[in-house]
C-alpha atoms as a PDB file:
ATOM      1  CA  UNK A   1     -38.222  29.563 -17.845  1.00  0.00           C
ATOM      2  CA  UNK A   2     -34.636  28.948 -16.926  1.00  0.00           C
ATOM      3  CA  UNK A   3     -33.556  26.214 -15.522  1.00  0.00           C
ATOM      4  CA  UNK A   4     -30.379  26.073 -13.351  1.00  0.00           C
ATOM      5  CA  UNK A   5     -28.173  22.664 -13.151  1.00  0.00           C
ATOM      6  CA  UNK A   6     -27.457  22.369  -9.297  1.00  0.00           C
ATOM      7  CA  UNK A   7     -24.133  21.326  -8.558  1.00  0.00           C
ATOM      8  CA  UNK A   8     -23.419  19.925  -5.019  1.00  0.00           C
ATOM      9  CA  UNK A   9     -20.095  19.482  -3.238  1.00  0.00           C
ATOM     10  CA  UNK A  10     -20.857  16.244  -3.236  1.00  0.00           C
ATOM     11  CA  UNK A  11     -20.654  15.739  -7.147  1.00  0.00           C
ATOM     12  CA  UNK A  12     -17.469  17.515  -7.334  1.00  0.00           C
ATOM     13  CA  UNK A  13     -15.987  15.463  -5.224  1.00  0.00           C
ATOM     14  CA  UNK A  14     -16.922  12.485  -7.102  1.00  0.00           C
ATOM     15  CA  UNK A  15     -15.603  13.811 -10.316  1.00  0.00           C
ATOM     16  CA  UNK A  16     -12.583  14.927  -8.201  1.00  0.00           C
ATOM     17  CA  UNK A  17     -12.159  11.588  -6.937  1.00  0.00           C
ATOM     18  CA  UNK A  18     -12.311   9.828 -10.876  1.00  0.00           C
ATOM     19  CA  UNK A  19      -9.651  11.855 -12.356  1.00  0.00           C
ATOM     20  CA  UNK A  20      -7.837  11.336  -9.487  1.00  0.00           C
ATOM     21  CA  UNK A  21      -8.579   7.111  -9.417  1.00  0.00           C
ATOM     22  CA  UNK A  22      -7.868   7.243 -13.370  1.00  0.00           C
ATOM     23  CA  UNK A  23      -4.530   9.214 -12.809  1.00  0.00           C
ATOM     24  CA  UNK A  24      -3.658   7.283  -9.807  1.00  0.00           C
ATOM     25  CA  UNK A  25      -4.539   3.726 -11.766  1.00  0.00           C
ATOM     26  CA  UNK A  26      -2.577   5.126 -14.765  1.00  0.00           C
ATOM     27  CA  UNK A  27       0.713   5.632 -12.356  1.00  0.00           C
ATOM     28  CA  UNK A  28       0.252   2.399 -10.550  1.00  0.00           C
ATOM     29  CA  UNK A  29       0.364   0.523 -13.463  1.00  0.00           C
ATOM     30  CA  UNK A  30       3.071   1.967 -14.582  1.00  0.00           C
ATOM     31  CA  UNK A  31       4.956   1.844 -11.471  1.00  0.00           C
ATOM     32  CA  UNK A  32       4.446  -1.708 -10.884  1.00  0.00           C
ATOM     33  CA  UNK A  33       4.860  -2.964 -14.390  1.00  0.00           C
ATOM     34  CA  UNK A  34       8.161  -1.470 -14.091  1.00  0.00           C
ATOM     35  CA  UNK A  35      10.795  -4.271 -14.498  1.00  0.00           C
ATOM     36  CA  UNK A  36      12.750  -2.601 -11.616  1.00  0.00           C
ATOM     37  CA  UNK A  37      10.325  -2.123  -9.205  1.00  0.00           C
ATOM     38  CA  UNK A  38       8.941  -5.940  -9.906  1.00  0.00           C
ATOM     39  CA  UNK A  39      12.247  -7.625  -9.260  1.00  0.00           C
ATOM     40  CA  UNK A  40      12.355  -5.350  -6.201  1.00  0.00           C
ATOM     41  CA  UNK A  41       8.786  -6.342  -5.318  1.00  0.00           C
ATOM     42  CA  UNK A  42       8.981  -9.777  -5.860  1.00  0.00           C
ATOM     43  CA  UNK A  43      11.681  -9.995  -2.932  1.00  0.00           C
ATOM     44  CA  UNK A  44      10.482  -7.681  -0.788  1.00  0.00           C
ATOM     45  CA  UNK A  45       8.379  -8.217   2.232  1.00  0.00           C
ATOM     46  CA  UNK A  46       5.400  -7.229   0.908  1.00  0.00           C
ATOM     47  CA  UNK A  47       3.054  -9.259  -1.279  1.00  0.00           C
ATOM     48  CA  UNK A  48       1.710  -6.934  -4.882  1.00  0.00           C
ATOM     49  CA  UNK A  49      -1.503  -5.595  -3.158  1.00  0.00           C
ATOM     50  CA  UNK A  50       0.331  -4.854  -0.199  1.00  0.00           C
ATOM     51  CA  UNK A  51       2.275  -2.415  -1.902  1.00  0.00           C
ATOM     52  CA  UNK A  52      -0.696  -1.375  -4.281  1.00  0.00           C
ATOM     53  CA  UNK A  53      -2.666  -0.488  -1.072  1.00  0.00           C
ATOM     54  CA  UNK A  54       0.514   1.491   0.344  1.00  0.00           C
ATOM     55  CA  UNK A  55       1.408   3.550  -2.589  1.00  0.00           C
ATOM     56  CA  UNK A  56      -1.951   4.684  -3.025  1.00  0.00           C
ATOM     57  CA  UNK A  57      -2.334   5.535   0.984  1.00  0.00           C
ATOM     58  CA  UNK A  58       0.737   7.845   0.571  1.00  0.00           C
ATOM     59  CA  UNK A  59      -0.533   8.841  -2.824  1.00  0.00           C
ATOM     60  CA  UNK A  60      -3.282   9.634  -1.864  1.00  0.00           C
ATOM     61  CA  UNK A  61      -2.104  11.539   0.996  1.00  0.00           C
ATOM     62  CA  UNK A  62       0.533  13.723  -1.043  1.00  0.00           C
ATOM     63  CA  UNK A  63      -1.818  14.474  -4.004  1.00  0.00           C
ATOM     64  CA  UNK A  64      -4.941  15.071  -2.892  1.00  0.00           C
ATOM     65  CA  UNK A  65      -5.891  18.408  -1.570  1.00  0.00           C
ATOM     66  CA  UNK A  66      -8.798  17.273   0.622  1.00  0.00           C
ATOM     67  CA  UNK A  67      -8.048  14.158   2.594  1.00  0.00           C
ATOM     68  CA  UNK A  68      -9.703  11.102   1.038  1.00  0.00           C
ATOM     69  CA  UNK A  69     -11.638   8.570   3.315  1.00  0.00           C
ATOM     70  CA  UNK A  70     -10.724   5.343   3.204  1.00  0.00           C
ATOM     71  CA  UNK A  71     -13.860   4.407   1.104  1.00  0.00           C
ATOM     72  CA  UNK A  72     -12.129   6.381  -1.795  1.00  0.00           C
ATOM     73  CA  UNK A  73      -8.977   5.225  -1.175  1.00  0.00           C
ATOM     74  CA  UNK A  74     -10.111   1.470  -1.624  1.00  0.00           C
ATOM     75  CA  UNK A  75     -11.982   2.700  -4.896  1.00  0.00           C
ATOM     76  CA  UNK A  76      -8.810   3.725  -6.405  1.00  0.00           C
ATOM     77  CA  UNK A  77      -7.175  -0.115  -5.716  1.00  0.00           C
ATOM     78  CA  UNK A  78      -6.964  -2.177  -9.209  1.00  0.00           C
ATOM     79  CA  UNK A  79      -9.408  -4.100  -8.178  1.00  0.00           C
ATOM     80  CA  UNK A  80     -11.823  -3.019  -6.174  1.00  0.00           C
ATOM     81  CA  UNK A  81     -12.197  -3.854  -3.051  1.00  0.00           C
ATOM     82  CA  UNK A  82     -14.553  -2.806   0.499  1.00  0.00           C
ATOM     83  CA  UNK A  83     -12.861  -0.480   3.045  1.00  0.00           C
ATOM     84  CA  UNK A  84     -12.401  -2.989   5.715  1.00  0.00           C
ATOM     85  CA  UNK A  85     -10.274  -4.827   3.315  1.00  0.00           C
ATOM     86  CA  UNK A  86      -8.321  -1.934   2.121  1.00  0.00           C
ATOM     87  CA  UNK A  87      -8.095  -1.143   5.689  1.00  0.00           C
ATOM     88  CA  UNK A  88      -6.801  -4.480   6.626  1.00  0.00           C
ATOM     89  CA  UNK A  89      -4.448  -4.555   3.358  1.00  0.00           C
ATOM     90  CA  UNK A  90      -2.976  -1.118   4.393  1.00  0.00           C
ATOM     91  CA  UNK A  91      -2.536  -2.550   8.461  1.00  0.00           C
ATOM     92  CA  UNK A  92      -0.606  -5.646   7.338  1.00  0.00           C
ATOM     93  CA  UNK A  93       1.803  -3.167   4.745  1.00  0.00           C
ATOM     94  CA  UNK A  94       2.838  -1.409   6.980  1.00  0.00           C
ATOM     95  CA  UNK A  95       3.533  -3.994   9.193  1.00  0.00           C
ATOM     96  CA  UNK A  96       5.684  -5.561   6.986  1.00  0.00           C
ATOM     97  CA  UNK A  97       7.586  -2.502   6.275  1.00  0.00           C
ATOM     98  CA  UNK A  98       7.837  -1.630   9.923  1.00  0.00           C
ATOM     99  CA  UNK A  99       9.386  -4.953   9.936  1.00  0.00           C
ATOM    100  CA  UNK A 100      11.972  -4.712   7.589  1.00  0.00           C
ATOM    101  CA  UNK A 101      13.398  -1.716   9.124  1.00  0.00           C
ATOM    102  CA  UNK A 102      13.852  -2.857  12.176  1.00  0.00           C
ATOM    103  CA  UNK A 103      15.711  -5.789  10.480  1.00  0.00           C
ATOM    104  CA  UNK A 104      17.982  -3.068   9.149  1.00  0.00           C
ATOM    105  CA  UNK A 105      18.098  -2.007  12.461  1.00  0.00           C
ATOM    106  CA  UNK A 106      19.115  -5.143  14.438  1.00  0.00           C
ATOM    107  CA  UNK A 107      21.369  -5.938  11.390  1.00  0.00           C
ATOM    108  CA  UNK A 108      23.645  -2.945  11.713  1.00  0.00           C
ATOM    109  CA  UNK A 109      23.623  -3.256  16.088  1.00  0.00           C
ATOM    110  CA  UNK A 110      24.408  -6.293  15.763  1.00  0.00           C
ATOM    111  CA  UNK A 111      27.193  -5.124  13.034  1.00  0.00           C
ATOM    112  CA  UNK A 112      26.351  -7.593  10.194  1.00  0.00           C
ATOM    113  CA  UNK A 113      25.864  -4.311   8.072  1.00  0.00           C
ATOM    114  CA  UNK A 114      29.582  -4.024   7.971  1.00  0.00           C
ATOM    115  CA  UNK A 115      29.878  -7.601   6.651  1.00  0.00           C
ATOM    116  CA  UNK A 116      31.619  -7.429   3.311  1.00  0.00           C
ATOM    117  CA  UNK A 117      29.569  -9.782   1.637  1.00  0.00           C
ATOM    118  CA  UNK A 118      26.834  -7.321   1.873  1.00  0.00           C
ATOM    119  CA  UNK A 119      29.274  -4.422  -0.242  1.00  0.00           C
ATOM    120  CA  UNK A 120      27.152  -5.890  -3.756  1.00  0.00           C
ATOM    121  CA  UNK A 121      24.064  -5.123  -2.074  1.00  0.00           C
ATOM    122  CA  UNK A 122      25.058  -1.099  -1.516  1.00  0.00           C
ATOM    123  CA  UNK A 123      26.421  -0.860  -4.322  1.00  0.00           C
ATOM    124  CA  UNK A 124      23.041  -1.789  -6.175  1.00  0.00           C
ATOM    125  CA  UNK A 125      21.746   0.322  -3.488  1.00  0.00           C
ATOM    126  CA  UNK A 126      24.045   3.379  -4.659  1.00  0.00           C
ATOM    127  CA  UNK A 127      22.963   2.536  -8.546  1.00  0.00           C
ATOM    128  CA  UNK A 128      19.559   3.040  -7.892  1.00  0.00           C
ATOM    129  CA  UNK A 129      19.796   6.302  -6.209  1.00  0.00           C
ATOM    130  CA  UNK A 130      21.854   7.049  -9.740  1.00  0.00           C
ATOM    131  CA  UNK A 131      19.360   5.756 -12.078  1.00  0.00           C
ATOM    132  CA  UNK A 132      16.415   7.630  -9.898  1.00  0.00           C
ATOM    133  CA  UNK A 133      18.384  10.827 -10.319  1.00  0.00           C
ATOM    134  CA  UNK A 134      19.348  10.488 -13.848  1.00  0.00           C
ATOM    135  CA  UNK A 135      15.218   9.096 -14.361  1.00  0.00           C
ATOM    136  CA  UNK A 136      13.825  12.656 -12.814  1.00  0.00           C
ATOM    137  CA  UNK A 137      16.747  14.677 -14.628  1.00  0.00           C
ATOM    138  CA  UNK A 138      15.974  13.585 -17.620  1.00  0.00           C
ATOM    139  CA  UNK A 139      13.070  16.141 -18.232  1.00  0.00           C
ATOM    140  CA  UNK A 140      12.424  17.334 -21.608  1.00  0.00           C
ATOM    141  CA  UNK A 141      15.768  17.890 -22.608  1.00  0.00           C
ATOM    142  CA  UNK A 142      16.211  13.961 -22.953  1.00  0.00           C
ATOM    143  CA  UNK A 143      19.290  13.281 -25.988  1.00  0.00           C
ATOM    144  CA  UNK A 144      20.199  10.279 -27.484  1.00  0.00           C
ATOM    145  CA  UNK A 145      23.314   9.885 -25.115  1.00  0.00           C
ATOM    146  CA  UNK A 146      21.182  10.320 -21.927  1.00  0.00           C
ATOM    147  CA  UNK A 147      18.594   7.561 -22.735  1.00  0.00           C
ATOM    148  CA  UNK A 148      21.378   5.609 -23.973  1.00  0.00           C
ATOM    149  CA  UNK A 149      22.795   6.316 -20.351  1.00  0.00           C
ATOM    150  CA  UNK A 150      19.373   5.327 -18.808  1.00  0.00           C
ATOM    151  CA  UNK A 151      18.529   2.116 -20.109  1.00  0.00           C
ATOM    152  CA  UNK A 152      22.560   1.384 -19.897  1.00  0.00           C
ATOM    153  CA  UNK A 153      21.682   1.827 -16.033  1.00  0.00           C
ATOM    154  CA  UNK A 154      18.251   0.281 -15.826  1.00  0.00           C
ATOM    155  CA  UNK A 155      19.617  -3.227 -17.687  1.00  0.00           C
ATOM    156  CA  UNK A 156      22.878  -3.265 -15.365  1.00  0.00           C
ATOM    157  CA  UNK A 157      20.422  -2.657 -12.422  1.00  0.00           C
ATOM    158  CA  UNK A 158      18.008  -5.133 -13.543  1.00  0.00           C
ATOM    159  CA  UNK A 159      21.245  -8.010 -14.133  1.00  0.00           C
ATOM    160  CA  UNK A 160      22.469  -7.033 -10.312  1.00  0.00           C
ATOM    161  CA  UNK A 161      19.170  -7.139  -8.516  1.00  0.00           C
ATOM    162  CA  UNK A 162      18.033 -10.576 -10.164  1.00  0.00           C
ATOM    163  CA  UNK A 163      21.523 -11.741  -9.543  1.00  0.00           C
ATOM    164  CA  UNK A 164      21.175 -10.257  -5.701  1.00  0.00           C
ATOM    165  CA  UNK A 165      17.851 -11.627  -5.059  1.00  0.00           C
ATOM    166  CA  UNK A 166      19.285 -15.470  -4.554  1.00  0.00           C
ATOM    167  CA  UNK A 167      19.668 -16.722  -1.275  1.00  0.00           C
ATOM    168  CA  UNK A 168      23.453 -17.800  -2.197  1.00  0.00           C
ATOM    169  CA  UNK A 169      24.331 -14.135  -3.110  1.00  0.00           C
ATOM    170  CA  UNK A 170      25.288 -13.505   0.638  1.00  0.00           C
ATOM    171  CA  UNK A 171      27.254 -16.803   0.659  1.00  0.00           C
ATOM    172  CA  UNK A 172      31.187 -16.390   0.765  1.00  0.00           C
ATOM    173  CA  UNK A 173      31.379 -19.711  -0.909  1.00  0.00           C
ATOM    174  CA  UNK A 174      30.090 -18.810  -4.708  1.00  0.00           C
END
């Protein structure tokens, strides 16, 4: 007598949905353990499971071939956590990032971009973009030189942001 192992939809998803929350939990770690991304983090306007919740929402929403529910989406937080709050999490993100644009917004109509004691702040701005571009360049092909580049980059980015992130950085009286 044979006997055949039935295989639903419904458990492929759910092995579909581990590798993806072990792969997903793997990069957020990483990503948010970064010593770049937590000085940027840590003076932004969004608190560490705000941004948890939004990278895997857009995650989520790049990677996946079927569209997750929010259920699986709140499996694949750090800590676990119900929909609703994932939900709720996810609202007040994007809230907050809605937010700061806008501030960029009213900044630069109001012209207060164009203030020159803002200059250190693009040109950290314009270093990142470098180091981002050198990061995803680096492939397999990495030499000595080019990490030597890279964490040349990363430590002069990581001096200028903690040195940006104080209040008297935009003062003309330092």
């Amino acid at each position: 007598m044979l006997v055949y192992k039935i295989v639903s939809l419904e458990h492929y998803s759910e092995g579909k949905i581990l590798r993806l929350k072990e792969g997903a939990q793997k990069w957020l770690k990483h990503s948010l353990n970064d010593p770049i991304a937590k000085i940027l983090a840590k003076n932004s306007n969004l608190t560490n499971t705000q941004l948890e919740t939004l990278l895997i929402d857009i995650l989520a929403e790049n990677m996946s071939v079927k569209t997750l529910k929010y259920d699986d989406k709140a499996r694949i937080r750090l800590s676990a956590v119900s929909r609703g709050a994932f939900n709720r999490t996810l609202r007040q993100a994007r809230w907050n990032v809605i937010q700061s644009i806008y501030t960029i917004f009213l900044l630069g109509y109001l012209g207060v971009l164009e203030d020159t004691r803002l200059d250190p702040y693009l040109e950290v701005s314009n270093k990142l973009r470098s180091y981002m571009k050198a990061h995803r360049d680096l492939g397999k092909k990495a030499t000595d030189e080019h990490l030597r580049i890279i964490n040349m980059l990363h430590q002069e980015l990581k001096t200028s942001l903690e040195q940006l992130s104080k209040p008297r950085s935009m003062s003309e009286k330092l």
